[in-house]
Protein backbone atom coordinates (compact mmCIF):
# COMPACT_ATOMS: atom_id res chain seq x y z
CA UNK A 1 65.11 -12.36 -73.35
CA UNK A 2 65.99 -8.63 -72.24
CA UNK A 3 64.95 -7.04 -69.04
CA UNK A 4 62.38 -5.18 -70.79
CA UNK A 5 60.15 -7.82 -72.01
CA UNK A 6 60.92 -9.95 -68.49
CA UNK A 7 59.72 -6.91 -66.92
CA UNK A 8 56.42 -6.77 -68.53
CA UNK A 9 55.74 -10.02 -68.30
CA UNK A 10 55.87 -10.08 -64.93
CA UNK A 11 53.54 -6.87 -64.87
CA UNK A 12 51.24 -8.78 -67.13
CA UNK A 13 51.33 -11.53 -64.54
CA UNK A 14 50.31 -9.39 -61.94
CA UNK A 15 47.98 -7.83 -63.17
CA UNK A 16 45.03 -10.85 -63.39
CA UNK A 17 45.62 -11.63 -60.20
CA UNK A 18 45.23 -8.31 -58.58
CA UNK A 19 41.36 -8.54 -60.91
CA UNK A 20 40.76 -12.16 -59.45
CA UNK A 21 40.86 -10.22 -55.85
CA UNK A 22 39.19 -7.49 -56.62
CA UNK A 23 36.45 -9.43 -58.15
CA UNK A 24 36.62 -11.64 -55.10
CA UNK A 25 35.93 -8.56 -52.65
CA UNK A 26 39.45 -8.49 -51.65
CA UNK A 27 40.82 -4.56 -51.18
CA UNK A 28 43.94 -4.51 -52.96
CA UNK A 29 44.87 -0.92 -52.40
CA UNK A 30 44.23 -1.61 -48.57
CA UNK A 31 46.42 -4.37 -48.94
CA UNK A 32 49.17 -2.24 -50.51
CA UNK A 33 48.90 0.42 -48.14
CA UNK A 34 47.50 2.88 -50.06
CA UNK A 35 45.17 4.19 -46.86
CA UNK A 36 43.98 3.39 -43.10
CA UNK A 37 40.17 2.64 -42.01
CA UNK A 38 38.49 3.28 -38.79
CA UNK A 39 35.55 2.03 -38.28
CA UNK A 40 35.65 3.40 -34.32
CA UNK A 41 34.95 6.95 -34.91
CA UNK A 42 32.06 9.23 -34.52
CA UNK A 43 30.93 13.36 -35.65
CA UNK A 44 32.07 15.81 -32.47
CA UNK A 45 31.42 19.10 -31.64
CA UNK A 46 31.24 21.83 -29.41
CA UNK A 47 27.99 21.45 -26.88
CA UNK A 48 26.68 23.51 -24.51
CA UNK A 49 24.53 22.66 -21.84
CA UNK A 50 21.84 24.64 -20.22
CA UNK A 51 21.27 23.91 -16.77
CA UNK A 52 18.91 24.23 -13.91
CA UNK A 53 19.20 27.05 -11.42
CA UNK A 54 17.88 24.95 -8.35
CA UNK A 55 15.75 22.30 -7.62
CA UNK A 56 12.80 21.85 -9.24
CA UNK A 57 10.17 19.84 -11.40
CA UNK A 58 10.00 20.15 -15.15
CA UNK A 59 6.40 21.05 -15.87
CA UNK A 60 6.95 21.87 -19.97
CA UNK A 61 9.69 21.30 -22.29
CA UNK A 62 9.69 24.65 -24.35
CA UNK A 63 11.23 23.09 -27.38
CA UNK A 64 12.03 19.83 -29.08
CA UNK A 65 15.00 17.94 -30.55
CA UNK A 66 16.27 19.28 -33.62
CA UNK A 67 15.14 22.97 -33.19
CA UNK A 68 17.61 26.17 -33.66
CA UNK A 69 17.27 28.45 -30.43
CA UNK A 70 18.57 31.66 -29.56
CA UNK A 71 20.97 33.21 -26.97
CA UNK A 72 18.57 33.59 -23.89
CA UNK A 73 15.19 31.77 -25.53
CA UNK A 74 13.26 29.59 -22.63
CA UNK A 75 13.69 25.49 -23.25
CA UNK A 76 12.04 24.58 -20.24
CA UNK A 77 10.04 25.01 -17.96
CA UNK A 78 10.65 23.90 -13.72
CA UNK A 79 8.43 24.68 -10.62
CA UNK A 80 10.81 25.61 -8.09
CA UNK A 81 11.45 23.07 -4.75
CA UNK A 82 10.69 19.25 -4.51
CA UNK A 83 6.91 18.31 -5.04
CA UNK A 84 7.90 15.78 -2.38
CA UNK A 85 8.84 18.52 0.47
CA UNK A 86 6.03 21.47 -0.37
CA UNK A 87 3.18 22.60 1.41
CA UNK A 88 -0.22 22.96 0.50
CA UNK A 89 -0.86 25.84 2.24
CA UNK A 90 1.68 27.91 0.83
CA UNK A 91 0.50 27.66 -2.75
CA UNK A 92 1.56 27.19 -6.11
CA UNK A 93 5.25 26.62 -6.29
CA UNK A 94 7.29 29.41 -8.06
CA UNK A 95 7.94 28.72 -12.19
CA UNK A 96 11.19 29.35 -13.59
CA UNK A 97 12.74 29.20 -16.59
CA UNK A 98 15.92 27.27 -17.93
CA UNK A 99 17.50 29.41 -20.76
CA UNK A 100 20.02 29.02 -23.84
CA UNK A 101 23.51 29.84 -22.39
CA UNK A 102 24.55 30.70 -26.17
CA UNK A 103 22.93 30.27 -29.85
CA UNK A 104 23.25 26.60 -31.35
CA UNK A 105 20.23 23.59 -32.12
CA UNK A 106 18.63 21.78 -29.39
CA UNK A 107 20.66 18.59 -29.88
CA UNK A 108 19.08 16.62 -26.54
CA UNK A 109 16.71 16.81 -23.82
CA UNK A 110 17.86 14.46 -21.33
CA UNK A 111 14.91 15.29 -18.78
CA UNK A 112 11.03 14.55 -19.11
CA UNK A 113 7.74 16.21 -17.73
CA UNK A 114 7.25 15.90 -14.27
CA UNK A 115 11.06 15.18 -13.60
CA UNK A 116 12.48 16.08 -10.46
CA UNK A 117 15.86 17.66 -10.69
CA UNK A 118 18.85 18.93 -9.02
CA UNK A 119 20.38 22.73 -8.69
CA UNK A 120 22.99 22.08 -11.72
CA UNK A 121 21.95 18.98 -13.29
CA UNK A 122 21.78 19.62 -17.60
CA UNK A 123 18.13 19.97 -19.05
CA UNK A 124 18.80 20.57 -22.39
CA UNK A 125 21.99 20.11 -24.54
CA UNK A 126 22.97 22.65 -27.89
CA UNK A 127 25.36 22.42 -30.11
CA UNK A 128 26.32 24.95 -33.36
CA UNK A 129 25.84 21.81 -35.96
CA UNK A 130 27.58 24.30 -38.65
CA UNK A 131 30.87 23.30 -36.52
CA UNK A 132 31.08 20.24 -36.17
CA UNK A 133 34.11 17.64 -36.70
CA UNK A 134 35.30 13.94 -37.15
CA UNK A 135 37.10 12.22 -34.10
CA UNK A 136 38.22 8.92 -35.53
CA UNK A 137 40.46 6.73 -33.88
CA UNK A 138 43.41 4.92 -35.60
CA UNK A 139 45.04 1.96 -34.97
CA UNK A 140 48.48 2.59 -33.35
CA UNK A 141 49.99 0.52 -36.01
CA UNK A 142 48.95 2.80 -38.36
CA UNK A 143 49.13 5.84 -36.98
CA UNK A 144 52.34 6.76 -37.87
CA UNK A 145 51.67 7.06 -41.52
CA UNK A 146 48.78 9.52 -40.95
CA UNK A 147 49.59 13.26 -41.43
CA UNK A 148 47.77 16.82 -41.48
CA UNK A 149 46.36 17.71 -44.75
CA UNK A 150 45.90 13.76 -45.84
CA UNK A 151 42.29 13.38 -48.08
CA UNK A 152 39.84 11.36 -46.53
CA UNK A 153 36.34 9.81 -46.92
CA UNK A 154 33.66 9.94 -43.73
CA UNK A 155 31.02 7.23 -44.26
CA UNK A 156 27.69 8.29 -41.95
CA UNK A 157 25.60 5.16 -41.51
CA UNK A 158 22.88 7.09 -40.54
CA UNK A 159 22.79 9.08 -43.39
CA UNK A 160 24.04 6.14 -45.73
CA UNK A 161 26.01 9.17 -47.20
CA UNK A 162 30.05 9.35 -48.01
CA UNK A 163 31.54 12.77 -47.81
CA UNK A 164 34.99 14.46 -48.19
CA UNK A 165 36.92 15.19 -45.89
CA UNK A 166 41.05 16.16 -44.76
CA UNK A 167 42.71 15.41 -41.51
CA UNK A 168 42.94 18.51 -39.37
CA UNK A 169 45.33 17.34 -36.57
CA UNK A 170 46.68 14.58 -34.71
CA UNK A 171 45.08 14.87 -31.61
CA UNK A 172 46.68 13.81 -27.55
CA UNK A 173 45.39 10.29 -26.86
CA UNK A 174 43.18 11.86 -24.01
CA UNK A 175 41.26 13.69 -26.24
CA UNK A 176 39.41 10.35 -27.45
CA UNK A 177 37.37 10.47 -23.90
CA UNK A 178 35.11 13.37 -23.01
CA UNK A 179 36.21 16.40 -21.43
CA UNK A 180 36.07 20.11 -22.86
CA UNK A 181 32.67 20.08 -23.60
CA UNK A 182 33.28 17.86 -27.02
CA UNK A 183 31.44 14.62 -27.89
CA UNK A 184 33.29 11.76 -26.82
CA UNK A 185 34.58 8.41 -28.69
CA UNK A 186 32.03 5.57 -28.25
CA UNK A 187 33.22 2.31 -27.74
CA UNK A 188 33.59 -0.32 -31.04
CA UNK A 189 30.49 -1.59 -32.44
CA UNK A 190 28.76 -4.68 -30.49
CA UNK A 191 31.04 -3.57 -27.34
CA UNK A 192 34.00 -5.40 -28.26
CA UNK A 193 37.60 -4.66 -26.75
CA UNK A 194 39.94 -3.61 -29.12
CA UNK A 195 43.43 -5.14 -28.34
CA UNK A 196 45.56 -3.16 -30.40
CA UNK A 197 45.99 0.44 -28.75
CA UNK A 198 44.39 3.65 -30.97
CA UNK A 199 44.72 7.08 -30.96
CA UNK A 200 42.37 9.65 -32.17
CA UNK A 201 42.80 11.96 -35.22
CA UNK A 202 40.53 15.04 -36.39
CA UNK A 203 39.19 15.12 -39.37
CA UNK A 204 36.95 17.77 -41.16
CA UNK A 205 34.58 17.14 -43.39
CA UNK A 206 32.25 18.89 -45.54
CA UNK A 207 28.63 17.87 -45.07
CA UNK A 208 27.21 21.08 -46.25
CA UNK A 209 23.33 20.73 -46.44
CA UNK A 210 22.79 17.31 -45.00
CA UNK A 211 21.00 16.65 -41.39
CA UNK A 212 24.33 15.64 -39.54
CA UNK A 213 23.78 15.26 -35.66
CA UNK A 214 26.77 15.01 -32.85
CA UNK A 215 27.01 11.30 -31.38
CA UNK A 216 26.61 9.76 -35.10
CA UNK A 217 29.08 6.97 -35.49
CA UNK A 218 31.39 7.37 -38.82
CA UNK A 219 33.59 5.13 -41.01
CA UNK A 220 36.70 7.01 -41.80
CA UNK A 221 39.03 6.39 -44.97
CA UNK A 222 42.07 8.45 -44.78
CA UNK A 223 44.48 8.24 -47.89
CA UNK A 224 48.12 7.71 -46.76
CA UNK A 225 49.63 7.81 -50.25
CA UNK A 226 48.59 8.89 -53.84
């Protein structure tokens, strides 16, 4: 028998059985290290956060969830001072108005009407949601096999939507907590611990046209070969 005709009968071996998993659900080209998963990652961006001058109470939220705002266009609403400290007899408290540090999309309003609040404390949260960004974070295991440039596939729950996408850079493994004004990593799904340590890697993605919100959680395929 020559080498040849071993040779493909040991590919025509292989072959049914790599079928039987596939039929059974089992991810050959996972297996075979074709790419990584995460299934820990979540859409960033830059937000800003508009807050309030002094203390007040929030008598009207200007605009709602969702809505594109200008530089400098009034979200809410406060009466200036602490309802529980004013007089009577001076009158009606003094209105102000909180407004957008910068152009973006109301992406949260973590206050309600009638809400006391503090000099400083965040009323309204934007975000430019034509910017924003993947942080997913990789096993350590894996991680050194994932590279700049690499193709990838973003799964949005939410959206129950798969989209393209290309890892933009390995990031510092303190860039997976919050800081700089970026959405931060959630934890794993049902609050489990995670044993083996992961770092987070950037991934852009292009989601042109479709109603994709900071804070959504992701399912990241990045292609380590082929």
């Amino acid at each position: 028998m020559t080498k040849t005709r071993i040779a493909l009968l040991s590919v025509a071996g292989i072959i049914p059985v790599i079928l039987a998993l596939w039929v059974a659900g089992f991810d050959v080209a996972y297996q075979l290290g074709h790419y990584v998963v995460s299934d820990d990652a979540v859409v960033a961006g830059d937000l800003v956060q508009a807050s309030a001058p002094s203390t007040g109470q929030v008598v009207d939220l200007l605009v709602d969830v969702g809505e594109p705002v200008e530089r400098g266009q009034a979200l809410v609403s406060l009466a200036a001072g602490s309802p529980a400290v004013a007089q009577p007899s001076i009158g009606p408290r003094l209105a102000t108005r909180v407004r957008a540090p910068s152009e973006g999309t109301v992406v949260f309003l973590p206050v309600e009407r009638g809400q006391t609040v503090s000099a400083g404390q965040p009323v309204a949260v934007l975000a430019d949601l034509q910017q924003l960004w993947i942080i997913a974070n990789v096993d350590e295991t894996s991680f050194k096999s994932v590279q700049p440039h690499q193709r990838a596939e973003v799964y949005l729950p939410a959206l129950d939507r798969t989209f393209n996408g290309q890892v933009v850079e390995i990031l510092p493994a303190a860039a997976g907590l919050s800081g700089n004004g970026t959405t931060p990593i959630r934890p794993a799904a049902g609050g489990t611990t995670k044993t083996t340590p992961q770092l987070p890697v950037r991934v852009a993605f292009d989601y042109d046209g479709a109603d994709v919100l900071p804070g959504m959680t992701a399912t990241v395929k990045i292609f380590i070969r082929g």
